[in-house]
Structure formats: C-alpha cells, structure tokens
Protein backbone atom coordinates (compact mmCIF):
# COMPACT_ATOMS: atom_id res chain seq x y z
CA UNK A 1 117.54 89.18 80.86
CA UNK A 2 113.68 90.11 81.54
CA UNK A 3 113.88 93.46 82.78
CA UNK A 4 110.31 93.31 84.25
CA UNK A 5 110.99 90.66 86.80
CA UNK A 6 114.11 92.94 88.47
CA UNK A 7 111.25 96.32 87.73
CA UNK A 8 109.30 94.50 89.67
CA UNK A 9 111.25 93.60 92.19
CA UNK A 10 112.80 96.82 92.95
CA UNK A 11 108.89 98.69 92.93
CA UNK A 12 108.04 96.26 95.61
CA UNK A 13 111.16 96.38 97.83
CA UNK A 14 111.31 100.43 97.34
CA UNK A 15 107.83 100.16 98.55
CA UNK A 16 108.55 98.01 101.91
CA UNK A 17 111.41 100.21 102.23
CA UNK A 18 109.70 103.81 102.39
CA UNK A 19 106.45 102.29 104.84
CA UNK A 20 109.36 101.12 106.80
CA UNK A 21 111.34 104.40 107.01
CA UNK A 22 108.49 105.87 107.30
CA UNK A 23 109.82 109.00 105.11
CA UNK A 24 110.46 110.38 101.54
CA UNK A 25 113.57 111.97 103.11
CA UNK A 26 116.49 111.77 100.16
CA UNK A 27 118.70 110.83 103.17
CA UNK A 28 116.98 107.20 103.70
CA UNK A 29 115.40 106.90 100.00
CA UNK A 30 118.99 107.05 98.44
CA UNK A 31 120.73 104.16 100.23
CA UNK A 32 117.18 102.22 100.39
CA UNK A 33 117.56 102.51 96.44
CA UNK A 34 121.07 101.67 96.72
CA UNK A 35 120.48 98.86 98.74
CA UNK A 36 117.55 97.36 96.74
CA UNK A 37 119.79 97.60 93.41
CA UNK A 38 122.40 95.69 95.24
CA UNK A 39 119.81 92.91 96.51
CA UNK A 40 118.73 92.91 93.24
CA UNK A 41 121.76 92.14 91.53
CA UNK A 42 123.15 89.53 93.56
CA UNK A 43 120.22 87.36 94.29
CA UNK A 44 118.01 88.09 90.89
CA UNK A 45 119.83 86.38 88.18
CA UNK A 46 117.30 84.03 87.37
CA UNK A 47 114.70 85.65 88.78
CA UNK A 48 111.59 84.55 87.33
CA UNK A 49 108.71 85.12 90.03
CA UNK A 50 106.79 87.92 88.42
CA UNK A 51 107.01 85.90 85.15
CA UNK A 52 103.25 84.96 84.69
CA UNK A 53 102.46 88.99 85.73
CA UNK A 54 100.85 91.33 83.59
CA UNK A 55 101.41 94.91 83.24
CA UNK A 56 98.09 95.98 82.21
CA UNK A 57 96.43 98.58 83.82
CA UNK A 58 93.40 96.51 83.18
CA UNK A 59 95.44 94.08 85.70
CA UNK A 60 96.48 96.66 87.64
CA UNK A 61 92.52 97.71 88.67
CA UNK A 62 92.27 93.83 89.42
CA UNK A 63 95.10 93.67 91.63
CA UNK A 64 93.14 96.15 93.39
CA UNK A 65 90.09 94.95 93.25
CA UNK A 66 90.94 91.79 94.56
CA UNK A 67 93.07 93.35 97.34
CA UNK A 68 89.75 94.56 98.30
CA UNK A 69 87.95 91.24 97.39
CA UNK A 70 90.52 89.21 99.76
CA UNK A 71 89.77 92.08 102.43
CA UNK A 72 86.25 91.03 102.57
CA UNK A 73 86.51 87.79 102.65
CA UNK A 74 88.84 87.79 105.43
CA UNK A 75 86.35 89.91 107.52
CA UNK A 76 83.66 87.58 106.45
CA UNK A 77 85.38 84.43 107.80
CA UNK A 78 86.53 86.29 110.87
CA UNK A 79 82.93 86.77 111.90
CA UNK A 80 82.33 83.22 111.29
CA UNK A 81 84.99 81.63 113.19
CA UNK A 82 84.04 83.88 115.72
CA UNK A 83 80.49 82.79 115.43
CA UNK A 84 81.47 79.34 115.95
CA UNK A 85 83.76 79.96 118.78
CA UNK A 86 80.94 81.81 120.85
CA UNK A 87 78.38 79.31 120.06
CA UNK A 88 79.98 76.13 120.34
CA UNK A 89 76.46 74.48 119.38
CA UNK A 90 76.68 75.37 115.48
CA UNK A 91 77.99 72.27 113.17
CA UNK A 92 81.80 71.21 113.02
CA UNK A 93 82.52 68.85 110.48
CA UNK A 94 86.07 69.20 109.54
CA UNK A 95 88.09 67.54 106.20
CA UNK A 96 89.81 67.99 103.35
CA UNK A 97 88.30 69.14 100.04
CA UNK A 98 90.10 68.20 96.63
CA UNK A 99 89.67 71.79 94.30
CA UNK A 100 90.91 71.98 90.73
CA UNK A 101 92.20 75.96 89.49
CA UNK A 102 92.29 76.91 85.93
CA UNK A 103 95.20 78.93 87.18
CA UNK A 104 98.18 78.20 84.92
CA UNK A 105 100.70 80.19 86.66
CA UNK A 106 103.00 78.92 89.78
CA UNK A 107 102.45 82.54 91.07
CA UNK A 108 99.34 83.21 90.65
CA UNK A 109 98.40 79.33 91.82
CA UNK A 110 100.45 80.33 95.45
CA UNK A 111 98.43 83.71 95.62
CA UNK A 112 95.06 81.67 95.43
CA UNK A 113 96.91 79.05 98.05
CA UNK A 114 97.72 81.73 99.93
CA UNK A 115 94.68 83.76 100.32
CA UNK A 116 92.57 80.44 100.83
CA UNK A 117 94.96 79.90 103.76
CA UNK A 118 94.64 83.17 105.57
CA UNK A 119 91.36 83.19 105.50
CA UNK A 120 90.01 81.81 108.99
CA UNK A 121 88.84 78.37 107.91
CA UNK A 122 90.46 77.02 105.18
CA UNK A 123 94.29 75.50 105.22
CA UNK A 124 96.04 74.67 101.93
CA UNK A 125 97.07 71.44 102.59
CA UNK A 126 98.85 70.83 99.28
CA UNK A 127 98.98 72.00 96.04
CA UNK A 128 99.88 69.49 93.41
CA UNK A 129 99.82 70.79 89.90
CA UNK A 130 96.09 72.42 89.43
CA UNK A 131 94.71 70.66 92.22
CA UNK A 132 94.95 72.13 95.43
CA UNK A 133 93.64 70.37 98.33
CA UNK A 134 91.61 72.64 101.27
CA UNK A 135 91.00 71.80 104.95
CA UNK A 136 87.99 73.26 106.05
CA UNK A 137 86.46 73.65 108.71
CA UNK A 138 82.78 72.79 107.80
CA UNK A 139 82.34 70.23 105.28
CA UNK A 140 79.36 69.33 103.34
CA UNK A 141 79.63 66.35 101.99
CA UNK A 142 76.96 66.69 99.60
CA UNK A 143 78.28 69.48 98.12
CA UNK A 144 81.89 69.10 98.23
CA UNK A 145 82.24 69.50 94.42
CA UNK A 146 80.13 73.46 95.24
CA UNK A 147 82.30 73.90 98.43
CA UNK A 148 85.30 73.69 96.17
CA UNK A 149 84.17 75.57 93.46
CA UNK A 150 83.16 78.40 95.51
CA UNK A 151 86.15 78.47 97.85
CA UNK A 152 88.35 78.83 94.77
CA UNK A 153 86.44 81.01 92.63
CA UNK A 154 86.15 83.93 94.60
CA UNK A 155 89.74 84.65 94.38
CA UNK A 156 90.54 82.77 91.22
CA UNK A 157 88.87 84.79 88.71
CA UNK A 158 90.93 88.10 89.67
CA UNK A 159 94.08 85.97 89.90
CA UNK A 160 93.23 84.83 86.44
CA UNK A 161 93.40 88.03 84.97
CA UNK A 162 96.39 89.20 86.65
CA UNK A 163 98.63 86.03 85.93
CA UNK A 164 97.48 84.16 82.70
C-alpha cells in the first residue's frame, strides 16, 4: 500500500479538523486523530487521489505560490464581472472555448478545471482527456486559440510542477 496517499489524507483532514475545532486542545485533537485514522481505514483502500503529488519542497513553495496565484486571479475576475454588471454597455459575447493542458495527471487536470471554474467567468464545461472545454463569458473569436492558452496557462504551469 502507498503510504503517501493515506499521509496525505490524514494531514489534510487533521487540518479541516483543528480550523474546525478551532483549538489545539488534546481533548478535541485526540479523537479528531482518532477519527481521521478510522475514516482513513475504512474508505482509503485504494486510495489513489494524491497519486500524481509530489513531495518536494520545491512543490511545496508552488502549492503556495499558486494558492496565491489563484487568489489573484479570483480578485481580478471579480472586478471584472463587476465591471460588466455596473456597466451593462461593455461587450458580451458568450461561448465555449476548446483548451488543450499538458497536464498528465487526473488531479492535477481537476485542480486546473476547478480553479478555471471559480473564477467569475469561466465554467468548465467538460473535460475530456487533455482537452477541457471553457465557457466564457467574452469571446474573441479571433483569438480563441490566445483566449485558451492564456486561460489555462496561468494556473497550469504551477499545477505542472506540483502533479507531473
């Protein structure tokens, strides 16, 4: 059995568990520990969703960084669905934009899926192999092959050193 799949696991669950006890208190962390072990061992036999991770602190600083990456974008895209929302004047052209990802990794491929999604916008529609296909709000259609390529990249190249 792949121990780092369960290590992982159990880092990320002890996590939730202490910012939702809100306390180091031996009292809660013991039977949060418990608890997590237990999870851990009955529904993490074949566990295999941290498989494409890295443990590298070299990863590690890019988890980070794009934690912080993901943070701006977010606040970027905020501001410009706001934009558009207070001045109904500026362009609206709506559709779906076919991207390819050179990520190789199921987890790291729903990361990028995911972030594209919550950022105000952009909607993973589907994601079929290394294609993933984007509504967006504003399309251009001559530069759909640039819209896609820059929608993806900006997450994709931390993602790429954190999963493959």
């Amino acid at each position: 059995m792949n121990l780092k799949n369960p290590a992982f696991l159990f880092a990320i669950l002890l996590l939730f568990w202490i910012l939702l006890s809100n306390t180091l208190a031996l009292e809660f962390l013991i039977p949060g520990m418990l608890l997590i072990v237990l999870i851990i061992v009955l529904f993490c036999r074949n566990c295999k969703i941290f498989d494409g991770a890295k443990t590298t602190p070299k990863a590690f600083i890019y988890t980070l960084v794009y934690i912080f990456v993901f943070l701006g974008e977010l606040i970027k895209s905020n501001f410009d669905i706001a934009r558009r929302v207070l001045s109904p004047k500026l362009p609206v052209n709506p559709g779906i934009i076919e991207a390819k990802t050179k990520l190789k990794s199921p987890m790291g491929r729903m990361i990028l899926a995911n972030s594209i999604t919550l950022t105000p916008g952009t909607f993973t529609v589907e994601i079929d192999n290394d294609t993933l296909y984007i509504h967006s709000i504003d399309i251009d259609e001559e530069h759909l092959d640039d819209m896609s390529s820059k929608i993806i990249r900006r997450f994709e190249k931390y993602l790429e050193e954190i999963y493959d």
